[in-house]
Protein backbone atom coordinates (compact mmCIF):
# COMPACT_ATOMS: atom_id res chain seq x y z
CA UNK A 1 4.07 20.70 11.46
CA UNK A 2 6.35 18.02 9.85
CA UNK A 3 5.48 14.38 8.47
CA UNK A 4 5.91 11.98 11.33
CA UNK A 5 9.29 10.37 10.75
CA UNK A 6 8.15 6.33 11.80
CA UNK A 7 6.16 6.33 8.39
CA UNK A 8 9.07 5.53 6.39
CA UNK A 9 10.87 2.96 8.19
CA UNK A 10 11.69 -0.86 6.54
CA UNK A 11 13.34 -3.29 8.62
CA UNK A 12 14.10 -6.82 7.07
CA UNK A 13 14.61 -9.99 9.19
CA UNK A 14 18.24 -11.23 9.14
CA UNK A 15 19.32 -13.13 12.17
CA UNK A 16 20.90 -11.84 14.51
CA UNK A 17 24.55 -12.98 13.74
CA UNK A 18 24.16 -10.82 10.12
CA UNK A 19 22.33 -7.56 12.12
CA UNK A 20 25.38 -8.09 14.49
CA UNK A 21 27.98 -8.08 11.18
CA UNK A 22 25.98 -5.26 9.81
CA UNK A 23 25.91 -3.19 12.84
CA UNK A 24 30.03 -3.25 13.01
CA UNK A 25 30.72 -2.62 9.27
CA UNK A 26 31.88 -6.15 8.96
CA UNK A 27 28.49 -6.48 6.27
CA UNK A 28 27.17 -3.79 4.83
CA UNK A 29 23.24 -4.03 3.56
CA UNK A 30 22.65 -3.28 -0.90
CA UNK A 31 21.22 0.13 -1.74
CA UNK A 32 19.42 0.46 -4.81
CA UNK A 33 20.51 3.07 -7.11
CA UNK A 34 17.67 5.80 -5.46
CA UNK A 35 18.81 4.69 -2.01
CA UNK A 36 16.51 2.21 -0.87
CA UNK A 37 17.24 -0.91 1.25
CA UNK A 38 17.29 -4.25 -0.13
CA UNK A 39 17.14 -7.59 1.42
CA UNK A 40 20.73 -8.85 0.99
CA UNK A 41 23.79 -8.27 2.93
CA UNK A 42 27.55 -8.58 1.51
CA UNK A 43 30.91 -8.21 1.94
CA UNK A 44 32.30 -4.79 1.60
CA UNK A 45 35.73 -5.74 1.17
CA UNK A 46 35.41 -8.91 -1.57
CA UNK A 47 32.06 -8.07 -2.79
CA UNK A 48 30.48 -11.59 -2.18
CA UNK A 49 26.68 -11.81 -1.22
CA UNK A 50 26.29 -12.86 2.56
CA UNK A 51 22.69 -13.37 2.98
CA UNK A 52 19.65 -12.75 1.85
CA UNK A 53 16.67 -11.82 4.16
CA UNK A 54 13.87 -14.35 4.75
CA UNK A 55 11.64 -11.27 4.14
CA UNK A 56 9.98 -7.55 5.53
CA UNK A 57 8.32 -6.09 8.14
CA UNK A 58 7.20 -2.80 6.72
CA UNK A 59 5.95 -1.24 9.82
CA UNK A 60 3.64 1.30 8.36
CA UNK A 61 2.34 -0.66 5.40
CA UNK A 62 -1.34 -0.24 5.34
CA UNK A 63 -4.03 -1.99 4.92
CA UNK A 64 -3.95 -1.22 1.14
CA UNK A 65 -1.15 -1.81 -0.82
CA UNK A 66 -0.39 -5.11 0.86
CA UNK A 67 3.08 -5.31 -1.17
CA UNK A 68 5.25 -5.92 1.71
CA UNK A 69 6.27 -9.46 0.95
CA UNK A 70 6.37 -8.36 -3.05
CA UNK A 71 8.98 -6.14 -2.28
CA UNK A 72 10.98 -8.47 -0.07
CA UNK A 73 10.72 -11.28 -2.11
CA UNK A 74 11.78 -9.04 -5.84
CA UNK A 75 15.50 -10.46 -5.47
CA UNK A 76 14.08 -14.29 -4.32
CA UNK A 77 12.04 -13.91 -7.55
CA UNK A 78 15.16 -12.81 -9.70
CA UNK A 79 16.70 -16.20 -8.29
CA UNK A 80 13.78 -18.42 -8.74
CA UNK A 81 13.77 -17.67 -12.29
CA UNK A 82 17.44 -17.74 -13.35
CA UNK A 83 17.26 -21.31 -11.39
CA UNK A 84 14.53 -22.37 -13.14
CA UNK A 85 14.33 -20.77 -16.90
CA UNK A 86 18.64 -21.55 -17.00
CA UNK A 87 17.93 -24.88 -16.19
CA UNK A 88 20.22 -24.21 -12.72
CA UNK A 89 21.81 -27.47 -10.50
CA UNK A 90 19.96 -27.05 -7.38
CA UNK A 91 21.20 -28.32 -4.04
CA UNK A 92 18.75 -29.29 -0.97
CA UNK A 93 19.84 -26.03 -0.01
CA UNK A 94 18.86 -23.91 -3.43
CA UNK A 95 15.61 -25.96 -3.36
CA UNK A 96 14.99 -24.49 0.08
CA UNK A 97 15.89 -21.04 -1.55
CA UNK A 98 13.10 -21.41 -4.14
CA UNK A 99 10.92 -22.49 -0.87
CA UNK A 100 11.38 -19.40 1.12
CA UNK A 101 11.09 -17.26 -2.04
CA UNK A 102 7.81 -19.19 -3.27
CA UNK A 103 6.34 -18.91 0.50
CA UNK A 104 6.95 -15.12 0.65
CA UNK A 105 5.27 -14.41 -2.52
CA UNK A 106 2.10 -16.48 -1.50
CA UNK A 107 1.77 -14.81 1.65
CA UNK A 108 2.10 -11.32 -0.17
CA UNK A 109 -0.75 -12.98 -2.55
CA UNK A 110 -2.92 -14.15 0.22
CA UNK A 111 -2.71 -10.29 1.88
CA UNK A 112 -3.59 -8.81 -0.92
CA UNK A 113 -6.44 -10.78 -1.78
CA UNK A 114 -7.57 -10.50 2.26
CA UNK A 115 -7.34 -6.54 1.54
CA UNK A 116 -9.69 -6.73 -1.30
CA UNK A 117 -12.52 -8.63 0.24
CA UNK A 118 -11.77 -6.39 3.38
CA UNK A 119 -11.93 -2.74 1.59
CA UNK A 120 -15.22 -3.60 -0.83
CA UNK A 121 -16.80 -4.98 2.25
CA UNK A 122 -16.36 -1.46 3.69
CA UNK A 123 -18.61 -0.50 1.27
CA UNK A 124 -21.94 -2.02 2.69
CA UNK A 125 -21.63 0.33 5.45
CA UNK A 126 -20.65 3.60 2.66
CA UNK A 127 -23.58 2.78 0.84
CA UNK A 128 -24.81 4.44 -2.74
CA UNK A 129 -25.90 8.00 -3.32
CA UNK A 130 -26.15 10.02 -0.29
CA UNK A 131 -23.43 11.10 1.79
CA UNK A 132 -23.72 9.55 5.24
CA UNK A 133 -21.41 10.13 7.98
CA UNK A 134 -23.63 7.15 9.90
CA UNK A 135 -20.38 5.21 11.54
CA UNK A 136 -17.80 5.98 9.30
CA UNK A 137 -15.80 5.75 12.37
CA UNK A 138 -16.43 1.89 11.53
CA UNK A 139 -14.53 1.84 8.50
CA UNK A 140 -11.35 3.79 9.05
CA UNK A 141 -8.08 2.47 8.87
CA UNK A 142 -7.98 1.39 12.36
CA UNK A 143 -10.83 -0.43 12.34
CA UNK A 144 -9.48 -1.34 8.84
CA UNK A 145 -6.78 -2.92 9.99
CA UNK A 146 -8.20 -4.59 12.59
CA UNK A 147 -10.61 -6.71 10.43
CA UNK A 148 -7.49 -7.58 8.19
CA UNK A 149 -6.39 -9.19 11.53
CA UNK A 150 -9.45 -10.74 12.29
CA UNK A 151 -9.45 -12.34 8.78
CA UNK A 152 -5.73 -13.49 9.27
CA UNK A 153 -6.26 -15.44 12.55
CA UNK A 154 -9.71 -16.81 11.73
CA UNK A 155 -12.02 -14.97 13.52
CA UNK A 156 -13.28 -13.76 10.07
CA UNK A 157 -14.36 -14.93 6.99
CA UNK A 158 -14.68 -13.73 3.20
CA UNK A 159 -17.24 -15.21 1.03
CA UNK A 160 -18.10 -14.27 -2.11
CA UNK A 161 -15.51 -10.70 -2.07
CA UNK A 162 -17.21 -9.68 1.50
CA UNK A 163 -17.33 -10.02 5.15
CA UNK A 164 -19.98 -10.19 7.63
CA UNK A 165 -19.90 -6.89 8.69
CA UNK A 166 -22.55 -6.96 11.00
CA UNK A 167 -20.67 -9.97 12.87
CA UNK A 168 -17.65 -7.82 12.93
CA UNK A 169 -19.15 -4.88 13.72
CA UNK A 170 -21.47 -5.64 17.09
CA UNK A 171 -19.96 -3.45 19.20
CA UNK A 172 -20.14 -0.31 17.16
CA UNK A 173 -23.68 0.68 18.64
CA UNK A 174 -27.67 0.30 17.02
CA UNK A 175 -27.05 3.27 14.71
CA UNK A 176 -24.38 0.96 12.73
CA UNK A 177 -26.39 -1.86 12.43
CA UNK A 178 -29.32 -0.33 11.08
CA UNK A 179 -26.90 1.68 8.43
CA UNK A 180 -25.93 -1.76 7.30
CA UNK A 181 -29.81 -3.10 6.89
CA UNK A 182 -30.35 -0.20 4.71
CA UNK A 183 -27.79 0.01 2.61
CA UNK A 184 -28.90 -4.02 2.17
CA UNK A 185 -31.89 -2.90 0.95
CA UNK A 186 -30.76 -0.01 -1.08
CA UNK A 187 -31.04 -1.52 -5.05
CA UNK A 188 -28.79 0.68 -6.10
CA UNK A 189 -25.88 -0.92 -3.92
CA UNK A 190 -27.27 -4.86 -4.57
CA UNK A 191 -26.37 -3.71 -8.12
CA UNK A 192 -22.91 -3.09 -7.78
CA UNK A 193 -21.95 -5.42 -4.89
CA UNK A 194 -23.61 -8.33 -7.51
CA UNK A 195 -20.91 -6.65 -9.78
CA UNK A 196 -18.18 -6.53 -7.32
CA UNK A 197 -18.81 -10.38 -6.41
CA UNK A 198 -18.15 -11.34 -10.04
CA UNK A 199 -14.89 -9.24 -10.10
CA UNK A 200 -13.87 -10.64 -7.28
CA UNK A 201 -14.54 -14.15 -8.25
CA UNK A 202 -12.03 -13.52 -11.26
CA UNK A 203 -9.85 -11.81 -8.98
CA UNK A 204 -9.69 -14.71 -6.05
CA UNK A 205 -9.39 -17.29 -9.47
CA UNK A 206 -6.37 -15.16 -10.37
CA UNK A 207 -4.71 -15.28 -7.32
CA UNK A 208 -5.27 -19.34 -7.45
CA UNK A 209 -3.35 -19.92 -10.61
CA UNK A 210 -0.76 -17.74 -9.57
CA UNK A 211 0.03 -19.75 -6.38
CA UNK A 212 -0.24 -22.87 -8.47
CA UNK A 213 2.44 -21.26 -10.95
CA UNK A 214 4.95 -20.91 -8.16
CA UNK A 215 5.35 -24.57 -7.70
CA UNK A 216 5.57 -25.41 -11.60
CA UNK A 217 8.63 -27.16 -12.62
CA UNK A 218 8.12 -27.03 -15.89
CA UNK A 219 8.40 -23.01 -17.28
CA UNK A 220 6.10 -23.62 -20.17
CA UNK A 221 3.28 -24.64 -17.33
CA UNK A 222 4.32 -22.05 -15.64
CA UNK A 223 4.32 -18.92 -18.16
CA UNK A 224 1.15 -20.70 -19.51
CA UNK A 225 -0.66 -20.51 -15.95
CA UNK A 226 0.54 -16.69 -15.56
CA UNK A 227 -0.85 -16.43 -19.14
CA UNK A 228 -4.01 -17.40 -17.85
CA UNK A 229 -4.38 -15.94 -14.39
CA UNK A 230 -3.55 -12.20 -16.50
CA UNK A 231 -6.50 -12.58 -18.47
CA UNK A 232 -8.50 -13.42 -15.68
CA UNK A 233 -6.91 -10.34 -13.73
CA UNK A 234 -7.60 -8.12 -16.74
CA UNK A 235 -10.99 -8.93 -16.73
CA UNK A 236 -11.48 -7.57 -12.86
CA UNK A 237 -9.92 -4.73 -13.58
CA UNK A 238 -12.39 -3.99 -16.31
CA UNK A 239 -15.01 -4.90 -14.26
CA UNK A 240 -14.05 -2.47 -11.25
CA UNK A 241 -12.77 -0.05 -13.35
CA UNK A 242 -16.31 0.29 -14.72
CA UNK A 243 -18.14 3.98 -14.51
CA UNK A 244 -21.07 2.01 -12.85
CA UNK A 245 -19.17 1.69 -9.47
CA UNK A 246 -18.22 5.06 -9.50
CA UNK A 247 -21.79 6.17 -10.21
CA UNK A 248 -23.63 8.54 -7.82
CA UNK A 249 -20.39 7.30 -5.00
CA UNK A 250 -19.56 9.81 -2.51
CA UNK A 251 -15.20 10.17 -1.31
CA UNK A 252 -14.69 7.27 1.09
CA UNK A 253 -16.75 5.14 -1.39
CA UNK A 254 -14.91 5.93 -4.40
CA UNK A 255 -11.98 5.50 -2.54
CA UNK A 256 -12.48 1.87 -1.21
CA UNK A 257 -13.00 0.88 -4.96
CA UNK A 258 -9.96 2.88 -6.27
CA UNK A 259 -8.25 0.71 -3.58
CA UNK A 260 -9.32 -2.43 -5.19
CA UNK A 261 -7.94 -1.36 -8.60
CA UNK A 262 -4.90 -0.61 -7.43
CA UNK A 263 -4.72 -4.05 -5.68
CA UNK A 264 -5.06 -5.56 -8.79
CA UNK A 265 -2.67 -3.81 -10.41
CA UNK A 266 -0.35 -5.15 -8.05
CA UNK A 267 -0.91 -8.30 -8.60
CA UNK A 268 -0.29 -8.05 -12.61
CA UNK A 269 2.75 -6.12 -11.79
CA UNK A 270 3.43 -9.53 -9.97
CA UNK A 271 2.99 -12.04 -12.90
CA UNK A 272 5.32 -9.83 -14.84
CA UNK A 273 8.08 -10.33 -12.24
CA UNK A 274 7.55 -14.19 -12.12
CA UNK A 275 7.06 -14.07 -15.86
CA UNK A 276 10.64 -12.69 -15.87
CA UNK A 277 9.66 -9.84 -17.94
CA UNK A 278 11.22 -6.62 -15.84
CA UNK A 279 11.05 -3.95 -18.24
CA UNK A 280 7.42 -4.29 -17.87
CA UNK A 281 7.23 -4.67 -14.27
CA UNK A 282 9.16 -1.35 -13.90
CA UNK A 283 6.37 0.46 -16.53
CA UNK A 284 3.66 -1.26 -14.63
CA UNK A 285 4.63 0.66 -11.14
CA UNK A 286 5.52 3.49 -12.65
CA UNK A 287 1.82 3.67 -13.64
CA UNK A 288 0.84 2.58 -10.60
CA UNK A 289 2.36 5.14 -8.80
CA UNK A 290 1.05 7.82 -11.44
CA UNK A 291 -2.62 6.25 -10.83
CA UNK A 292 -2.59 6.16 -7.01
CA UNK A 293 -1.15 10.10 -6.95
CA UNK A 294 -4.17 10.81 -9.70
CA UNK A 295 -6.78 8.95 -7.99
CA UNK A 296 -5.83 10.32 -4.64
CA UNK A 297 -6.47 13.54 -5.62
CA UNK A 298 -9.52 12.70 -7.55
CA UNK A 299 -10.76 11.79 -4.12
CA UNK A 300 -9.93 15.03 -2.08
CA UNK A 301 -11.36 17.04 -4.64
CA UNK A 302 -14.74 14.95 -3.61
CA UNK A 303 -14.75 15.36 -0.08
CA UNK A 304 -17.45 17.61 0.93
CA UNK A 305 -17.67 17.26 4.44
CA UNK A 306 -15.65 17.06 7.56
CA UNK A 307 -16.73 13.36 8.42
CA UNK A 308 -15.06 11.93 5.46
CA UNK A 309 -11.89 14.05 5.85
CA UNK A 310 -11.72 12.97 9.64
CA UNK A 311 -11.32 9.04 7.42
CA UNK A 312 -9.47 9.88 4.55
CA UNK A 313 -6.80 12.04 6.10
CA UNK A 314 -5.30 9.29 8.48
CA UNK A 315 -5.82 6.61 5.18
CA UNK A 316 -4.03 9.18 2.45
CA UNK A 317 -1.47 10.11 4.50
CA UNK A 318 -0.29 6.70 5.13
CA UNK A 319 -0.75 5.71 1.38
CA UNK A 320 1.24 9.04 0.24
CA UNK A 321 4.32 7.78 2.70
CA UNK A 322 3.50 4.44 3.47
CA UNK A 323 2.51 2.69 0.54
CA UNK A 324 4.03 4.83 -2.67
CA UNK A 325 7.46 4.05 -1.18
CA UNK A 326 6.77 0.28 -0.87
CA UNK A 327 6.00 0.75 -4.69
CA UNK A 328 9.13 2.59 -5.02
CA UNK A 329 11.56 -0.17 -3.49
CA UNK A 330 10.11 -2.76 -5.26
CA UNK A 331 10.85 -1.23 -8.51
CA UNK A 332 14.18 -0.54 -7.40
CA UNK A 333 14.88 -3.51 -6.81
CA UNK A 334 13.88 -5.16 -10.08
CA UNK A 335 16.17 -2.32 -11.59
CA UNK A 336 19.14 -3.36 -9.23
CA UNK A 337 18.99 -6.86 -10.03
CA UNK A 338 18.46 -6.25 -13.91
CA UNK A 339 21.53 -4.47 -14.11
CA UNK A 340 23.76 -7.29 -12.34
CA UNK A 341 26.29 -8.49 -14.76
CA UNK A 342 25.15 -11.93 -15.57
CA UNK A 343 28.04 -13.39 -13.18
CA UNK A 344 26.92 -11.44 -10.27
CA UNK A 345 23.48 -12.57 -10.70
CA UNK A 346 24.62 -16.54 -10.65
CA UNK A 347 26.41 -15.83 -7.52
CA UNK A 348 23.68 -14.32 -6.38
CA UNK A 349 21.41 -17.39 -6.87
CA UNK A 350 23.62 -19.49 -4.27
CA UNK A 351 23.60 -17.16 -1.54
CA UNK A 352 21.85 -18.35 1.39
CA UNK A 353 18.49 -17.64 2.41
CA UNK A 354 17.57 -16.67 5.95
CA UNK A 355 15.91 -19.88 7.90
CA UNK A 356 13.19 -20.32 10.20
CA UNK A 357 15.23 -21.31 12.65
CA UNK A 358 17.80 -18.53 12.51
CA UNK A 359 14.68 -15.98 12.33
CA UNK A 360 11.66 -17.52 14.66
CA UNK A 361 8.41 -15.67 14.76
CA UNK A 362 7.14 -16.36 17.99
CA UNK A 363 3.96 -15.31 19.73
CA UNK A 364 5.84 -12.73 21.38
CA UNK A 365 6.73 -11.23 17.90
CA UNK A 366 3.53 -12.00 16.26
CA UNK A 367 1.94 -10.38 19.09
CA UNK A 368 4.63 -7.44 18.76
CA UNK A 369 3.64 -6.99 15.14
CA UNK A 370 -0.04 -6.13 16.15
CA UNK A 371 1.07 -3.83 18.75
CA UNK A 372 3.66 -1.91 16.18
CA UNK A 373 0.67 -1.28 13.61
CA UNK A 374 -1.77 -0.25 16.17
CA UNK A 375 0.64 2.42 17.51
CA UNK A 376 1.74 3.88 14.12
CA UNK A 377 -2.03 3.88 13.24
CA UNK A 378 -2.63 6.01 16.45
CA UNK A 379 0.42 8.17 15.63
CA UNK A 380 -1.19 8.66 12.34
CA UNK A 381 -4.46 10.18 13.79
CA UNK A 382 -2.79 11.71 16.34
CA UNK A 383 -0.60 13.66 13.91
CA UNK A 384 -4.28 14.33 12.34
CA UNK A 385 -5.94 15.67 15.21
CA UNK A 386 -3.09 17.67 16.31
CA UNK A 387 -3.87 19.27 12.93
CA UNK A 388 -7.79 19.94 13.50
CA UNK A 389 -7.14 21.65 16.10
CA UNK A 390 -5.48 24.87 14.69
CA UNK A 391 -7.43 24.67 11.23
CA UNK A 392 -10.47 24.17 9.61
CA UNK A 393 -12.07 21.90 6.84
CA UNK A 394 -11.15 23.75 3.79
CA UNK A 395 -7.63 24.42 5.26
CA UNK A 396 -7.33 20.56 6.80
CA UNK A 397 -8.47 19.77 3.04
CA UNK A 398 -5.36 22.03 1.14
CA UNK A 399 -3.26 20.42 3.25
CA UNK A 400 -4.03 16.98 2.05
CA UNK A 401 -3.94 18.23 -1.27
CA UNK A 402 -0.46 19.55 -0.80
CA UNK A 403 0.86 15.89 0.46
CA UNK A 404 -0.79 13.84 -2.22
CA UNK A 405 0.54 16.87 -4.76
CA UNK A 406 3.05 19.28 -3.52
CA UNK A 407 3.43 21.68 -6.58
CA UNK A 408 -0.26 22.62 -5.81
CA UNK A 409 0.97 24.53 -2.74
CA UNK A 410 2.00 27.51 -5.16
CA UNK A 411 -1.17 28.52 -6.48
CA UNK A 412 -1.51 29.26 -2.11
CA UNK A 413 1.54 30.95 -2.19
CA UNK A 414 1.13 32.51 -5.37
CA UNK A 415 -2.23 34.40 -3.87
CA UNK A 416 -0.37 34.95 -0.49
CA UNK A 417 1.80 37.17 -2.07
CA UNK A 418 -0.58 39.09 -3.99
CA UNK A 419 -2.65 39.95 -1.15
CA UNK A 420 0.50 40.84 1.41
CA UNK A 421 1.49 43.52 -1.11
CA UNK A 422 -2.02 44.60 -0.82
CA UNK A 423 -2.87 44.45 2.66
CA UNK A 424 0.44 45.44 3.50
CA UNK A 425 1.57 42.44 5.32
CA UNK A 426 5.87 43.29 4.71
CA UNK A 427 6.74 40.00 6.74
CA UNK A 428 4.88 37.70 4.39
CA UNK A 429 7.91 37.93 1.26
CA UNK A 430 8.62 34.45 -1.22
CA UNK A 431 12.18 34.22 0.61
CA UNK A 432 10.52 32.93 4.13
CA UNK A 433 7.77 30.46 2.20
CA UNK A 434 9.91 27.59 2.19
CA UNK A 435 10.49 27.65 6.18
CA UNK A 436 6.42 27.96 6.43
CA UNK A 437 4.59 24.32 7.05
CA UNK A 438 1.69 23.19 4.87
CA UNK A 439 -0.23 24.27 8.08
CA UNK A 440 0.71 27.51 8.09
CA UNK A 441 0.10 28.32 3.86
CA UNK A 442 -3.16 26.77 4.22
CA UNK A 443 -4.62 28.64 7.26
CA UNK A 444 -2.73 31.73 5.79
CA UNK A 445 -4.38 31.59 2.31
CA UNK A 446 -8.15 31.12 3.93
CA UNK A 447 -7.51 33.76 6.71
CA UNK A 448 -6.68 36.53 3.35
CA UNK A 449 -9.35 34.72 1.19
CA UNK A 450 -11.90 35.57 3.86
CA UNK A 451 -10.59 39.10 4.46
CA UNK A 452 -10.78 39.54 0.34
CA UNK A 453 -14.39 38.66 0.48
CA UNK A 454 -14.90 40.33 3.45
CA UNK A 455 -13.73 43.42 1.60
């Protein structure tokens, strides 16, 4: 069974006039140097930069890397500093360029630091110590998502790092609700979430300065403010990086505060780009990427039981092809624009920004938005439970293993072959392995590995 395709599609908002251009060849949309859209169209024929797009939809970005705006806004960023640190002539219009480009990145911060106080609140329900599968159903990445929209329009609000989950949660049934009292009571968790609160005070801080940054004339003030909110996000990161969160924390829960980490992360990848620094914004994903594969594994390795694979599957899967590919573009597009020839990149700064009015977000869209995620969510589980229905934990398990780290699919096939030759199975030879789906290895390997202990 293949990857469903809709996880890796990126559409950017340009108005209809440039989709129009772009759809007859008359534009043509910039490829990074690994393939990857980015947010500018130009003329094929003269090489001049058309537009740029007001920003993303990434239509399977999850709840958890919240980078959609981050990678939209890369190029804006690129601008805003060669206007700004080269001391740049700005128009009306350019000033309106740094607007779009500073309203973007705010938005991308404010997601991100929604996502936080949304995935740590999770963890009043995941509790401390013993594995409970008591509503887990509560916390999975639709329900996931659905608080993140909650939060967005109101309905929700985060003090102090957390939600109200029992507010949130009412309709999830008695059991639910008294999971919540006693993981209240439990003094192992008051421990942590008292740690968690401090972190994310730093964090929320952080995420302050940098939005005060973006509207800094003076680059001194600026740098100086960035200076500032990177201590501030250093010390978070210390804090939930600590052992003591990960103490005695079963696979959901050590995922929800690997998830915060990596959120951070992001965020100090982000002060790097507006610090105009992008050798080290290109390191600082690279790592990224290398820590969300690591820690991703780390986590399937602790899943014990089928209740937490029924929540991580959905929520790995769409990090693995959701989320590590939004890392991906973004870097690529720091790389693109660094190696602009200096001309290119003050052309580049005068090219029109897509407008409100020439890309309206109605209710209708906002409203279309909701709908998109909801049905790429149930496509995600649905791809899941198509799965569960042919295989079994430890096979549903390898699998996962195999799409957060491919290369560990030949130890299967590796054990496959030993075994055919023994049993005799002619059919099963290296030459047909690369036709066979994850699906197929897995339930292979466990059907011999049971008739090898069975013998």
């Amino acid at each position: 069974m293949s990857l469903p395709s809709f996880l890796f599609e990126t559409v950017y908002q340009f108005s209809p006039a440039v989709k129009a251009a772009l759809a007859s060849g008359e534009l043509k949309q910039v490829t990074s140097r690994a393939g990857h859209l980015l947010p500018i169209a130009r003329d094929p024929v003269t090489g001049r930069f058309f537009k740029i797009a007001k920003g993303v939809t990434q239509l399977a970005t999850g709840p958890l890397v919240a980078i959609a705006e981050f990678t939209s806004s890369a190029v804006q960023t690129g601008i805003l500093g060669f206007q700004m640190d080269r001391g740049f002539q700005r128009t009306y219009r350019e000033i309106e360029i740094v607007k779009e480009g500073v309203k973007s990145l705010q938005g991308g911060m404010t997601a991100l630091q929604t996502s936080v106080g949304i995935l740590q609140a999770s963890t009043a329900l995941i509790g401390v110590g013993v594995a409970v599968n008591v509503g887990l159903s509560a916390v999975n990445l639709q329900q996931m998502l659905k608080l993140r929209q909650d939060v967005k329009q109101l309905r929700l609000e985060i003090k102090d790092g957390f939600i109200d989950l029992k507010a949130a949660l009412q309709d999830q049934g008695i059991a639910v609700l008294q999971r919540l009292d006693e993981v209240a009571n439990d003094l192992k968790f008051h421990s942590q979430k008292l740690i968690m609160v401090k972190a994310y005070g730093q964090f929320q801080q952080a995420v302050q300065l940098m939005k005060t940054a973006l509207i800094c004339a003076d680059v001194s003030t600026r740098n100086d403010t960035l200076t500032t909110a990177l201590n501030l996000l250093t010390n978070a990161l210390a804090i939930y990086t600590s052992p003591e969160l990960f103490t005695d924390t079963t696979a959901v829960g050590s995922l929800r505060r690997m998830e915060c980490i990596w959120a951070i992360k992001q965020m100090i990848a982000l002060i790097y780009q507006l610090r105009g620094e992008p050798n080290a914004v290109r390191e600082h994903l690279s790592q990224l990427c290398d820590t969300i594969q690591q820690d991703s594994l780390t986590v399937v390795n602790l899943c014990e039981w089928e209740e937490e694979l029924d929540l991580l599957f959905p929520e790995l899967l769409r990090i693995q092809r959701c989320d590590l590919p939004v890392l991906q573009t973004w870097q690529g597009q720091i790389e693109w624009y660094q190696a602009l020839p200096m001309k290119e990149q003050e052309r580049l700064a005068t090219v029109e920004m897509q407008s409100e009015e020439e890309t309206p977000t109605s209710q209708s869209e906002s409203s279309s938005e909701s709908l998109s995620e909801n049905l790429i969510e149930l496509s995600e589980q649905v791809f899941y439970d198509n799965l569960k229905q042919t295989s079994h934990f430890l096979s549903l398990r390898d699998q996962l293993r195999f799409i957060v780290k491919p290369e560990l699919r030949q130890n299967h096939e590796t054990y496959i072959a030993e075994q055919s030759k023994i049993i005799g199975y002619k059919a099963l030879v290296p030459a047909h392995w690369h036709e066979m789906s994850d699906l197929a290895i897995a339930n292979l390997y466990w059907h011999l590995k049971r008739t090898d202990y069975a013998a």
